[in-house]
N, C-alpha and C. Protein backbone atom coordinates (compact mmCIF):
# COMPACT_ATOMS: atom_id res chain seq x y z
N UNK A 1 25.41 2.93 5.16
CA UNK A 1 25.26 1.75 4.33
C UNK A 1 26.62 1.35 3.76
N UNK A 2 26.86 0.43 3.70
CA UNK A 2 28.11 -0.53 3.07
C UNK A 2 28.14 -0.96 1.83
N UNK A 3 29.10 -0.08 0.75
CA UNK A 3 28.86 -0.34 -0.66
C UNK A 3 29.96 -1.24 -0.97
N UNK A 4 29.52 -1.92 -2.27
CA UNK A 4 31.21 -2.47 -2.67
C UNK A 4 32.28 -1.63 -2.67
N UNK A 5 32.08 -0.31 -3.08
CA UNK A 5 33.48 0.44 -3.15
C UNK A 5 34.06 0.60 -1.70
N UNK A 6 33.65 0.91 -0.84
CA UNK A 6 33.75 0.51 0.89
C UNK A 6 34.78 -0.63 0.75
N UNK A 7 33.66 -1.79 0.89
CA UNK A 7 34.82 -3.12 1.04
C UNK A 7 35.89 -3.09 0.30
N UNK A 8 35.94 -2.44 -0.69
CA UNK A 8 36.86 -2.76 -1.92
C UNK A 8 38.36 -1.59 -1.33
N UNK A 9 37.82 -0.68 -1.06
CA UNK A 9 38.78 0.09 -0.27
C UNK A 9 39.30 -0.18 1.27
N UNK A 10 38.55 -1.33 2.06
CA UNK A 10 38.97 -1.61 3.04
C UNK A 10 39.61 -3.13 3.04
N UNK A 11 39.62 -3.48 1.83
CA UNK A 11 40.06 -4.12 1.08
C UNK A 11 41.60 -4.32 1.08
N UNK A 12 41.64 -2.98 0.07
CA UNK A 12 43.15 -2.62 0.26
C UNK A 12 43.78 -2.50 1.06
N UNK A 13 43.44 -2.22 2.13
CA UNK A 13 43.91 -2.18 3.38
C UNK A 13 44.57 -3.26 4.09
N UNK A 14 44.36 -4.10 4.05
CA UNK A 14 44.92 -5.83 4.68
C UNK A 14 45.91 -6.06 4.25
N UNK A 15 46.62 -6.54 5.54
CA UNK A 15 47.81 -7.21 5.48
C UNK A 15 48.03 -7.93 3.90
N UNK A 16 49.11 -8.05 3.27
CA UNK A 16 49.44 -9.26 2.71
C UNK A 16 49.29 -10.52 2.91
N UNK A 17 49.21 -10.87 4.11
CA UNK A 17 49.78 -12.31 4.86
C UNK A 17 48.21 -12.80 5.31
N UNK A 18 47.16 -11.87 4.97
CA UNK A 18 45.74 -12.18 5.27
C UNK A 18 45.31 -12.31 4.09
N UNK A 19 45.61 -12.01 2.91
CA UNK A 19 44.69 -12.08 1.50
C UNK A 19 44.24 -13.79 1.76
N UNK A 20 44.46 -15.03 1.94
CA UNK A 20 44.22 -16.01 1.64
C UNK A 20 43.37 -15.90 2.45
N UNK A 21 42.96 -15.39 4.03
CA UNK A 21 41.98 -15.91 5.07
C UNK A 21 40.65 -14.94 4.55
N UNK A 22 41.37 -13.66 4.06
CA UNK A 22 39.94 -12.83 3.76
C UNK A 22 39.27 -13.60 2.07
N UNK A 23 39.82 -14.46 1.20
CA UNK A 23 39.38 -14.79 0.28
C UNK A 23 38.72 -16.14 0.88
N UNK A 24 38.84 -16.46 1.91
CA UNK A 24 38.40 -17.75 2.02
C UNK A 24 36.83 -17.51 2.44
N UNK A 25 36.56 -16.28 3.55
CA UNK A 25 35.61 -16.05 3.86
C UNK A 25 34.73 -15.21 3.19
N UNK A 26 35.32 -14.86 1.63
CA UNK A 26 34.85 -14.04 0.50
C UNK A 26 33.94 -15.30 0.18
N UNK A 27 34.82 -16.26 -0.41
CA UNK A 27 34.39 -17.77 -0.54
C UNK A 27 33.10 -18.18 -0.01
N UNK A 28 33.02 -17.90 0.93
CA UNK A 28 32.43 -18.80 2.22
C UNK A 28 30.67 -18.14 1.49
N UNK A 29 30.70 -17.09 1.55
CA UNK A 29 29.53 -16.31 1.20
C UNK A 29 28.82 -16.81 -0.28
N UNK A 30 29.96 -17.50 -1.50
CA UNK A 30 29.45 -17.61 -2.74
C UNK A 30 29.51 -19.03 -2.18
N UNK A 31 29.56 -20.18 -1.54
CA UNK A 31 29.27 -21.44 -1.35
C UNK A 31 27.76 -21.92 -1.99
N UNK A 32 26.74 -21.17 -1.87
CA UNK A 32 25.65 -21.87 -1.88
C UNK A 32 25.51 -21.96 -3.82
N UNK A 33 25.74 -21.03 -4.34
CA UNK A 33 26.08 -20.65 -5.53
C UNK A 33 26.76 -21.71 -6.24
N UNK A 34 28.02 -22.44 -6.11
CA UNK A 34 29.04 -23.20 -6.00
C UNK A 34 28.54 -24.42 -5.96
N UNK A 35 27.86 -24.82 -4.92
CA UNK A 35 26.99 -26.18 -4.76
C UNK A 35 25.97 -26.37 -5.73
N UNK A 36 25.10 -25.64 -6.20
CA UNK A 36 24.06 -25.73 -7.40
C UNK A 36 24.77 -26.09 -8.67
N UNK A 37 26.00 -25.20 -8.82
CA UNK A 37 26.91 -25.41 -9.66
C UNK A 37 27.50 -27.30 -10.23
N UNK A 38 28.03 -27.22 -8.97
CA UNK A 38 28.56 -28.96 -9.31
C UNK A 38 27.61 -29.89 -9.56
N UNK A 39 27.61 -31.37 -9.86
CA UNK A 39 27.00 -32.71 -9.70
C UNK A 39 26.29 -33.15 -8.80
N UNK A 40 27.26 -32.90 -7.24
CA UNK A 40 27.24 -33.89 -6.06
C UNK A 40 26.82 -32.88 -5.51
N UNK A 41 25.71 -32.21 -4.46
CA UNK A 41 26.15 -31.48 -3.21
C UNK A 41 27.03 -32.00 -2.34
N UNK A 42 27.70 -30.79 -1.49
CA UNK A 42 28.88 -30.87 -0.82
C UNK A 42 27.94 -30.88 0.52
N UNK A 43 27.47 -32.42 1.01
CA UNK A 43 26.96 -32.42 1.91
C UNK A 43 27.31 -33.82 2.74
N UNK A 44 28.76 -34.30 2.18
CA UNK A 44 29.27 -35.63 3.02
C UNK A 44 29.92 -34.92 4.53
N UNK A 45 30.27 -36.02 5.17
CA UNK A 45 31.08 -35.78 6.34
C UNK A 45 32.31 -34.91 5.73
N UNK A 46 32.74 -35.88 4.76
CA UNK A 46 34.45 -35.21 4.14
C UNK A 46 34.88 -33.95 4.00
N UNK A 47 33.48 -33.35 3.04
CA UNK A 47 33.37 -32.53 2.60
C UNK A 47 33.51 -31.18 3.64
N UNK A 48 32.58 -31.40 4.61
CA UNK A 48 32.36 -30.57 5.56
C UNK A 48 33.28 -30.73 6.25
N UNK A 49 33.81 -31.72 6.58
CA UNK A 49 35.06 -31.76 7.58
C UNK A 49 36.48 -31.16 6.42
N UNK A 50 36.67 -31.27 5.41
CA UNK A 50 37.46 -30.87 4.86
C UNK A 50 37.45 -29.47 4.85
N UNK A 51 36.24 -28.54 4.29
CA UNK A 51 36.15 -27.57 4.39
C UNK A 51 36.45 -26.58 5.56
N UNK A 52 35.94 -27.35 6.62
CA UNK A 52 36.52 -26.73 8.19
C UNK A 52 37.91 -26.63 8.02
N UNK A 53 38.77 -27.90 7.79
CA UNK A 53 40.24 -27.76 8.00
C UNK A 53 41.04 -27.13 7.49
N UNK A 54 40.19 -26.49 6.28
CA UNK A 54 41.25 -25.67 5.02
C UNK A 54 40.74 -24.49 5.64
N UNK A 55 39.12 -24.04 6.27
CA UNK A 55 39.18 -22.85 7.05
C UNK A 55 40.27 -22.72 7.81
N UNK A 56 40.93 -23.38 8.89
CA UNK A 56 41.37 -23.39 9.98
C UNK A 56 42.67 -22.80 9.61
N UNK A 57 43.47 -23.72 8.75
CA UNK A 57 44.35 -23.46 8.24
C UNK A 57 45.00 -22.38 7.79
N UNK A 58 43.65 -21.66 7.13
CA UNK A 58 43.83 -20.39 6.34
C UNK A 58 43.56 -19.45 7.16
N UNK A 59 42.97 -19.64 8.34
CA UNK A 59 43.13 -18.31 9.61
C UNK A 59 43.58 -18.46 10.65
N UNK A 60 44.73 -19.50 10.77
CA UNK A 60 44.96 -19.85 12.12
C UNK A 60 46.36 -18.67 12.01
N UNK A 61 46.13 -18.30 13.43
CA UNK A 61 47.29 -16.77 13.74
C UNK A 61 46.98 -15.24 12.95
N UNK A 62 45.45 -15.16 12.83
CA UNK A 62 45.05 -13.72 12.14
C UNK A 62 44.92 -12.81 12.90
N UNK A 63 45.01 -13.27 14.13
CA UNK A 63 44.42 -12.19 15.25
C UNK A 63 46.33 -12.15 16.06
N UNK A 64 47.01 -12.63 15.37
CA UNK A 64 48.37 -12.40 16.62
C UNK A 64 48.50 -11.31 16.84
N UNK A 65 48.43 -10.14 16.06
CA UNK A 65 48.30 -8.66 16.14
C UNK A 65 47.60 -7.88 16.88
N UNK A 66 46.23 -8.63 17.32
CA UNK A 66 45.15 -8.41 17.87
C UNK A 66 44.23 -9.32 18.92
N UNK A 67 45.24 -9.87 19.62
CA UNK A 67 44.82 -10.81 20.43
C UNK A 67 43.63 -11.24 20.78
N UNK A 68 42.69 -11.98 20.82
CA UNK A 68 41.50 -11.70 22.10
C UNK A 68 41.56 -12.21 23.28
N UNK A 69 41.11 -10.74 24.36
CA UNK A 69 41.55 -10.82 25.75
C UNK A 69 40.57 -11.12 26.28
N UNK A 70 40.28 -11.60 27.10
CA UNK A 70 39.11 -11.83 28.17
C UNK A 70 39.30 -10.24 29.06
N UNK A 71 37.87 -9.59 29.51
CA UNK A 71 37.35 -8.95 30.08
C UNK A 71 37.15 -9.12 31.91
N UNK A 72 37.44 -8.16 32.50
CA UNK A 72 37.12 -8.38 34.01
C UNK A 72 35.49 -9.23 33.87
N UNK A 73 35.37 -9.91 34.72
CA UNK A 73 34.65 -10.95 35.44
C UNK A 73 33.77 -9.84 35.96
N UNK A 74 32.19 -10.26 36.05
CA UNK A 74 31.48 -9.33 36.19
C UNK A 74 30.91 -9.84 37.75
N UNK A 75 30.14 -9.47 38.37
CA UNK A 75 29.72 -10.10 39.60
C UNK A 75 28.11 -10.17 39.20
N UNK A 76 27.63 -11.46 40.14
CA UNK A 76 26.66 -12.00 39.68
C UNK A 76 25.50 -11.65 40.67
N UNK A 77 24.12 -11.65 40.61
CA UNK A 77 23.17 -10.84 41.33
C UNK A 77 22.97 -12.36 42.76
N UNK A 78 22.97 -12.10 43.55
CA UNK A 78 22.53 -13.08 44.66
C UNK A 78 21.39 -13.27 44.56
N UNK A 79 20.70 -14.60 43.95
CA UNK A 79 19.22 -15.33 44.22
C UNK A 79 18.82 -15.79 45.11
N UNK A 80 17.22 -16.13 45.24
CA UNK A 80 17.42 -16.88 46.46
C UNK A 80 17.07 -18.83 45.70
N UNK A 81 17.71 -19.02 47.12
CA UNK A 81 18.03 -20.78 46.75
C UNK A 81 16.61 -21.37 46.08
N UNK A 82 16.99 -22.35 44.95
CA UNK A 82 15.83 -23.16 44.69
C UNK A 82 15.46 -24.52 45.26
N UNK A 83 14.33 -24.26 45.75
CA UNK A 83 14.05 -25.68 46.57
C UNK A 83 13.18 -26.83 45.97
């Protein structure tokens, strides 16, 4: 099982240069919370499109360390034709 003291110690662990992408997706989790909170729900185009771009922003190059590679190509079972 996964306690706060867990996260909180794997926590510590992260880069410097990631604290903003891991707070964003800390974020991401108290959103619904946040919205009850304000006036307006955050349910325009803007909003949502804004929110994407400040995601993007804040994790674009997190994985340079850790690339993701594509996997050998698997081979596929021979069917027979549909008529």
């Amino acid at each position: 099982m996964i306690t706060k003291e867990l996260l909180k110690t794997e926590i510590d662990k992260v880069q410097d240069k990631y604290l903003e992408a891991l707070y964003q997706v800390i974020a991401a989790f108290e959103m619904p919370r946040r919205i009850v909170a304000i006036d307006r729900p955050l349910t325009t185009k803007e909003s949502v499109e804004s929110s994407w771009h400040d995601f993007i922003k804040a994790t674009y190059g997190s994985l340079a360390d850790a690339p993701i590679t594509r996997g050998v190509q698997g081979k596929y079972e021979v069917r027979e034709e549909i008529q």
